[in-house]
C-alpha atoms as a PDB file:
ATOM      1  CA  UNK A   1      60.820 -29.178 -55.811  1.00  0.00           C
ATOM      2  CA  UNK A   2      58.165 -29.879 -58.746  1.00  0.00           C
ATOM      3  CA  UNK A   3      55.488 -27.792 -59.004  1.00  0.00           C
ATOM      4  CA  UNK A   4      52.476 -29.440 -59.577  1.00  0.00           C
ATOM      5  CA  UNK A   5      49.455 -27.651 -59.481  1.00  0.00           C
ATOM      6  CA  UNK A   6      49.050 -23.646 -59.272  1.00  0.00           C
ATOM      7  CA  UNK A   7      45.948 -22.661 -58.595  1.00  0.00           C
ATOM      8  CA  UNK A   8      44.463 -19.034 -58.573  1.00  0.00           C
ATOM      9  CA  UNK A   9      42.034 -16.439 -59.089  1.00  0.00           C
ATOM     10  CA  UNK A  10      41.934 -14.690 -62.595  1.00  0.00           C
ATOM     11  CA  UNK A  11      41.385 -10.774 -62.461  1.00  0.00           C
ATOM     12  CA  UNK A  12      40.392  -7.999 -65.101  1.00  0.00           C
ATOM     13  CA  UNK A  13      42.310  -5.352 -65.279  1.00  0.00           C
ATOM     14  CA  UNK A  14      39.683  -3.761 -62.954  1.00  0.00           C
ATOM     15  CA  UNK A  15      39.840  -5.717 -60.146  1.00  0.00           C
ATOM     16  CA  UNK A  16      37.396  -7.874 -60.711  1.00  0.00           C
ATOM     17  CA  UNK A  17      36.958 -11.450 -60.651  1.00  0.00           C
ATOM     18  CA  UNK A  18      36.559 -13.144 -63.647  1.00  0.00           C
ATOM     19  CA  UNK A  19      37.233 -16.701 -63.464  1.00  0.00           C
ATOM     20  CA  UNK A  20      38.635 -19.286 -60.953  1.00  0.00           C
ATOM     21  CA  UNK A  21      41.890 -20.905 -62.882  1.00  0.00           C
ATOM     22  CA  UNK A  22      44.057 -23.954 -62.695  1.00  0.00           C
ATOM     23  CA  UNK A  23      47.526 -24.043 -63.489  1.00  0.00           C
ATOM     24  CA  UNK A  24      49.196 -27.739 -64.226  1.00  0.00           C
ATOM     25  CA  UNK A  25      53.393 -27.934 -64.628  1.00  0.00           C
ATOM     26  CA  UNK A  26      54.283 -31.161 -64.606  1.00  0.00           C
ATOM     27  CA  UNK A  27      57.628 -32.159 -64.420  1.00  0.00           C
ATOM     28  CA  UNK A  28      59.233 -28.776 -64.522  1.00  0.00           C
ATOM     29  CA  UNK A  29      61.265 -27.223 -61.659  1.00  0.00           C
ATOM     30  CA  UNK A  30      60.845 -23.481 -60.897  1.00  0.00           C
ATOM     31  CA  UNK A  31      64.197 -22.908 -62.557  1.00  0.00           C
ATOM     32  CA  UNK A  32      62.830 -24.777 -65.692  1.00  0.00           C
ATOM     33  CA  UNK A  33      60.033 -21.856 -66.109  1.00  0.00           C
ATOM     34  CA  UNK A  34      60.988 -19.145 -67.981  1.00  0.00           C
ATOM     35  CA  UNK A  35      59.621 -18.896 -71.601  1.00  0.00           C
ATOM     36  CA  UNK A  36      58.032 -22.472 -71.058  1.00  0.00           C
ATOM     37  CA  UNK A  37      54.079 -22.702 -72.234  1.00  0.00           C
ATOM     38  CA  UNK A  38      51.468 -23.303 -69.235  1.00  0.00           C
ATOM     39  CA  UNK A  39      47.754 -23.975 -69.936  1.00  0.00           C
ATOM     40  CA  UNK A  40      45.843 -22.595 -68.185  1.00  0.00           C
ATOM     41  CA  UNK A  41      41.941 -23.680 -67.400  1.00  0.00           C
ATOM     42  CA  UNK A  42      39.394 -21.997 -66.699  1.00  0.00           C
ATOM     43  CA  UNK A  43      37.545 -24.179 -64.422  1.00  0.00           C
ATOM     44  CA  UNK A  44      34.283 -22.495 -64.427  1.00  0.00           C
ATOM     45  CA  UNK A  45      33.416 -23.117 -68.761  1.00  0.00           C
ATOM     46  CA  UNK A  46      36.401 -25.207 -69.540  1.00  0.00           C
ATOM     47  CA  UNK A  47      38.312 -23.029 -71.724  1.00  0.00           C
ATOM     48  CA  UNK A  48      42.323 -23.295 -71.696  1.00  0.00           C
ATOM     49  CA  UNK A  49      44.225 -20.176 -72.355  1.00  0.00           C
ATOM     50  CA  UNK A  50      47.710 -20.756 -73.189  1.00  0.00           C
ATOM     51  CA  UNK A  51      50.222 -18.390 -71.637  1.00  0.00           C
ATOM     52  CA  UNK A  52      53.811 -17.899 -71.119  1.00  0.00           C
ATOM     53  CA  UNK A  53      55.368 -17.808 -67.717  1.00  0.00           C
ATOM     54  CA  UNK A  54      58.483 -15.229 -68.148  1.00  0.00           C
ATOM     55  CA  UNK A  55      59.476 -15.023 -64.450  1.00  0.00           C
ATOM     56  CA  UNK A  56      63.064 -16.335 -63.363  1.00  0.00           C
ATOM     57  CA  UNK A  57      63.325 -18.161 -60.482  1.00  0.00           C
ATOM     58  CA  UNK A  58      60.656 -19.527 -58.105  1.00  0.00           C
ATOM     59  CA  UNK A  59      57.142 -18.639 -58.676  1.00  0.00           C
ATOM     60  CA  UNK A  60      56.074 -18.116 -55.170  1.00  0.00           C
ATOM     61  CA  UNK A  61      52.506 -17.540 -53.634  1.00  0.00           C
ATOM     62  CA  UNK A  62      50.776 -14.074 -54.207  1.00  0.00           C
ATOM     63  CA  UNK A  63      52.961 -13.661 -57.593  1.00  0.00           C
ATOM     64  CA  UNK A  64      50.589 -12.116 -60.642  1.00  0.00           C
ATOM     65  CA  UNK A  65      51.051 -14.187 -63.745  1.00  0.00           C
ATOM     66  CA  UNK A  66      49.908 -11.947 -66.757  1.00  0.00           C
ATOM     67  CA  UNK A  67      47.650 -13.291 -69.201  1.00  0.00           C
ATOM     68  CA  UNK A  68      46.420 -11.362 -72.932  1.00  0.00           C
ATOM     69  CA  UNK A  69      43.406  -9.915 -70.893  1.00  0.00           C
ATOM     70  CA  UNK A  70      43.801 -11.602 -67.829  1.00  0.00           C
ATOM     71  CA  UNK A  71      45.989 -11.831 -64.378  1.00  0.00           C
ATOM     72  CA  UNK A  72      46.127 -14.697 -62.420  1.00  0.00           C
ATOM     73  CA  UNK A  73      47.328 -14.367 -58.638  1.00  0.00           C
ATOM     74  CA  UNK A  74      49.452 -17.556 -57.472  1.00  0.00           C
ATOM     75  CA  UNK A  75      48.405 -19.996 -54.271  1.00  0.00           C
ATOM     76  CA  UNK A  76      50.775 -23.126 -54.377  1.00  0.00           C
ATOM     77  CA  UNK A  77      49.667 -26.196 -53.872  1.00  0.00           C
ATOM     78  CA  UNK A  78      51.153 -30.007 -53.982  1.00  0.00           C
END
């Protein structure tokens, strides 16, 4: 299965929300992931942050993606 689109909420380290976020793989299976670069875009002022997903395997709904400052929980859409 291709993923798509993730799309998310990005936290501080606090808890709180920061921004809402956009995640686009294209033409990568799950097991394609690991060490690949995702942008991710910050919907709300535009800004990409580039990122590194380092999971193995599936990334599956409610999974925490780690950014420098950020985390961004996973909802799966297609």
């Amino acid at each position: 299965m291709l993923i798509q689109k993730i799309i998310g909420n990005v936290y501080d380290y606090h808890g709180w929300q920061a921004c809402d976020v956009a995640v686009e793989i294209i033409d990568l299976k799950p097991d394609e992931l690991k060490n690949k670069p995702v942008i991710m875009k910050k919907m709300r002022n535009g800004c990409n942050i580039i990122v590194n997903v380092d999971q193995c395997g599936e990334i599956k709904n409610g999974d925490i993606l780690w950014l420098k400052d950020f985390k961004a929980v996973v909802a799966l859409t297609n």
